[in-house]
Protein backbone atom coordinates (compact mmCIF):
# COMPACT_ATOMS: atom_id res chain seq x y z
CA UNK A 1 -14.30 -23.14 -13.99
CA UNK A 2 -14.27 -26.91 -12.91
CA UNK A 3 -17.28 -28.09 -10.82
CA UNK A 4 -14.62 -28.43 -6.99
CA UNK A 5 -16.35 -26.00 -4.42
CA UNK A 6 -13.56 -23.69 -3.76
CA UNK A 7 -13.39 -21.50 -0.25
CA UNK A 8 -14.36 -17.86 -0.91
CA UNK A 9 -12.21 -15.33 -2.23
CA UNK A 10 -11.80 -13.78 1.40
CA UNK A 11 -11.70 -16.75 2.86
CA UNK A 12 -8.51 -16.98 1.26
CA UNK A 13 -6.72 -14.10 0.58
CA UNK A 14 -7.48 -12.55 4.29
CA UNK A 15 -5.31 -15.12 6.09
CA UNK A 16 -2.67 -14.78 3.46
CA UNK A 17 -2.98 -11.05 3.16
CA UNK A 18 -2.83 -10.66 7.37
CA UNK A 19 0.42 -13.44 6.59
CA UNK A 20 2.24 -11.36 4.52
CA UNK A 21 2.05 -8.22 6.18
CA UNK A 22 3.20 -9.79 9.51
CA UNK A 23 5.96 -10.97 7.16
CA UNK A 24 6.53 -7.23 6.00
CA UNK A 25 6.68 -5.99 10.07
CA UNK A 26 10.51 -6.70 10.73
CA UNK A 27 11.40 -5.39 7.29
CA UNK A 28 9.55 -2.38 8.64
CA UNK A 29 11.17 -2.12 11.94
CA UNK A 30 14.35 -2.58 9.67
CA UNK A 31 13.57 0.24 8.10
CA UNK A 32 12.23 2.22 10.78
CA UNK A 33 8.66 2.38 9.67
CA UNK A 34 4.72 1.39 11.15
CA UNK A 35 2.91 -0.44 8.75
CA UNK A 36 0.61 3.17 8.52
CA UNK A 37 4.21 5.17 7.47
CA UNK A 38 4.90 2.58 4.46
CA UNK A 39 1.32 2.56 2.97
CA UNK A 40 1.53 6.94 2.88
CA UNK A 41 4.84 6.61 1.40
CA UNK A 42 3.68 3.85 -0.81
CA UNK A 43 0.52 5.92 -2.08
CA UNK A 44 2.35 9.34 -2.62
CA UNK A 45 3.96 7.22 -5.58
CA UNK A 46 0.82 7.21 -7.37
CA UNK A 47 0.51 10.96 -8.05
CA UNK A 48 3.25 13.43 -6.40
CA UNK A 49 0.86 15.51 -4.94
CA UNK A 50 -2.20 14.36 -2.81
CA UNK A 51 -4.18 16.12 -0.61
CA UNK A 52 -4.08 14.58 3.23
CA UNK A 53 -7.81 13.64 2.99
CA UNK A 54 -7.69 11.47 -0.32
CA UNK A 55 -4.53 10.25 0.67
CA UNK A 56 -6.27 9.06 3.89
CA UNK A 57 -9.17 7.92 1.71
CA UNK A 58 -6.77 6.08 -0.44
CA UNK A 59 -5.04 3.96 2.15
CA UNK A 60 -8.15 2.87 4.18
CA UNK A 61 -7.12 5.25 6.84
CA UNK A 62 -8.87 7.75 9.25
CA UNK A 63 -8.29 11.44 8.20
CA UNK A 64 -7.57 12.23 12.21
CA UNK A 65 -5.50 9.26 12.36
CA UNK A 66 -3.46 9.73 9.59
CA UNK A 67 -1.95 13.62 11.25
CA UNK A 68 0.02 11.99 13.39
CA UNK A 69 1.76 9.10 11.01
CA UNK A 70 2.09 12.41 8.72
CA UNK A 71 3.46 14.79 11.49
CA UNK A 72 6.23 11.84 11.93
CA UNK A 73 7.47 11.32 8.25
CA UNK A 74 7.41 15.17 7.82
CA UNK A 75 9.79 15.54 10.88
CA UNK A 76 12.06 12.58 9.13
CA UNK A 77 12.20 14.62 6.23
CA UNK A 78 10.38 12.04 4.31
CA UNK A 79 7.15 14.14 2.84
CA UNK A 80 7.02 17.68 2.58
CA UNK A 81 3.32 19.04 3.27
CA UNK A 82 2.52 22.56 1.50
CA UNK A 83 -1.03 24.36 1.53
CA UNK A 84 -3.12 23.75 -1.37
CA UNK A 85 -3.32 26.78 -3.63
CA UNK A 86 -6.81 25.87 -4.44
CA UNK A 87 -8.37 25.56 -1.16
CA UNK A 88 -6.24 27.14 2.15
CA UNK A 89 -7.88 24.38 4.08
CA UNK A 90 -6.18 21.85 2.76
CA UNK A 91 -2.63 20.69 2.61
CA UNK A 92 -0.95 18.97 -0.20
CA UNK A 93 1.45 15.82 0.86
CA UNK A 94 4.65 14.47 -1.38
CA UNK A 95 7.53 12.56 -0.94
CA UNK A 96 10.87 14.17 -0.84
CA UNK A 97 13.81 12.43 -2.25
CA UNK A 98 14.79 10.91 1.33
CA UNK A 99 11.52 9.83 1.67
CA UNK A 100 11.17 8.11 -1.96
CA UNK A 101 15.04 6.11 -0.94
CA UNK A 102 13.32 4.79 1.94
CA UNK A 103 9.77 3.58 0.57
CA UNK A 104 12.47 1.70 -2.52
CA UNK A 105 14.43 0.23 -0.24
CA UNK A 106 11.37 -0.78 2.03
CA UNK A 107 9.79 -2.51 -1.06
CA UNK A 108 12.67 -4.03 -2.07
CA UNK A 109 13.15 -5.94 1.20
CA UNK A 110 9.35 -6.82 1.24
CA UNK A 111 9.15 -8.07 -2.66
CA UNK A 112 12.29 -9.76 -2.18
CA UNK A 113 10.66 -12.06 0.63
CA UNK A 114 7.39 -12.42 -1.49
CA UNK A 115 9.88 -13.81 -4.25
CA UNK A 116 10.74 -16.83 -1.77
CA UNK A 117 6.89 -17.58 -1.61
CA UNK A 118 6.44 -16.96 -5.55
CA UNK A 119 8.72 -19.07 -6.12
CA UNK A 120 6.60 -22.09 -5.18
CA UNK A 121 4.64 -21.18 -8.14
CA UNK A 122 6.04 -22.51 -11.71
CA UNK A 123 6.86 -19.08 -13.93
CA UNK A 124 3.97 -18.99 -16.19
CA UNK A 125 1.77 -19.49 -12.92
CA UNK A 126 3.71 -16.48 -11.05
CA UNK A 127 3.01 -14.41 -13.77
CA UNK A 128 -0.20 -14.76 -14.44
CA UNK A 129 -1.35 -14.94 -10.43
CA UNK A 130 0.28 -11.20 -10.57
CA UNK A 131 -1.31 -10.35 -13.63
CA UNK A 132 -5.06 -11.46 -11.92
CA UNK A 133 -4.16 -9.72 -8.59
CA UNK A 134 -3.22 -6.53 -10.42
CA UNK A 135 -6.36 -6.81 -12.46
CA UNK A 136 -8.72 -7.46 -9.37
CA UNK A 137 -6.72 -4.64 -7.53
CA UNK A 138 -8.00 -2.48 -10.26
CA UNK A 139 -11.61 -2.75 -9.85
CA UNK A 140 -12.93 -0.29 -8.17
CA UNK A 141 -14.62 -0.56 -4.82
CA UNK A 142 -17.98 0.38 -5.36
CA UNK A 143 -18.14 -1.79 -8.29
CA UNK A 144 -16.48 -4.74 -5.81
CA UNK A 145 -19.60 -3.79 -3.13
CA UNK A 146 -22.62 -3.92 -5.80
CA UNK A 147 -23.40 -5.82 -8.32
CA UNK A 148 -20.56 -7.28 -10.41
């Protein structure tokens, strides 16, 4: 790395990251979705089945908080929410087809206005600024907290 002091990491991408998702709000509204709805249907792409704790977990959310967002989308007909054979505590959450349409056409819109910003950045730049931010995306958090 050249010798310039650069701002921190957080420094930088907070801003930008609290930028982009004010950018994402009318696509949102658009859509008629919170910012909490989209990140549930976003994470129930990962694995079709998740229980509502670790999908809670996964989206930074609180498990009491996250009933309510859940309550909504099930009354949509967007996720379906099923007891978990393993433990009768628990329920299991996934998307239903409705629900998958919606969270497309949601990140369609949103990627589509990240492409206007991308495209201040010359191809081979673009490509490999995604290809960091997926790698740092994919370190996982307790290894981000201690020692790197």
């Amino acid at each position: 790395m050249d010798d310039e002091r650069r701002p921190d990491l957080a420094a930088m991408m907070v801003p930008l990251g609290r930028i982009l998702m004010a950018a994402e709000e009318p696509v949102l509204r658009a859509h008629d979705l919170t910012m909490w709805a989209y990140a549930v249907l976003y994470a129930l792409d990962d694995r079709p089945l998740r229980n509502q704790s670790a999908l809670a977990q996964s989206i930074g959310a609180d498990k009491t908080r996250i009933i309510g967002v859940l309550d909504g989308l099930q009354e949509r007909g967007l996720i379906r929410r099923e007891p978990d054979p393993a433990d009768r505590r628990a329920h299991l959450v996934s998307l239903t087809p409705e629900g998958r349409r919606l969270r497309d056409a949601a990140q369609a819109a949103i990627q589509e206005r990240e492409d206007r910003l991308l495209a201040r950045l010359p191809e081979n730049e673009r490509r490999a600024f995604l290809r960091a931010l997926r790698t740092l995306h994919a370190v996982p958090r307790d290894e981000i907290l201690g020692d790197l």
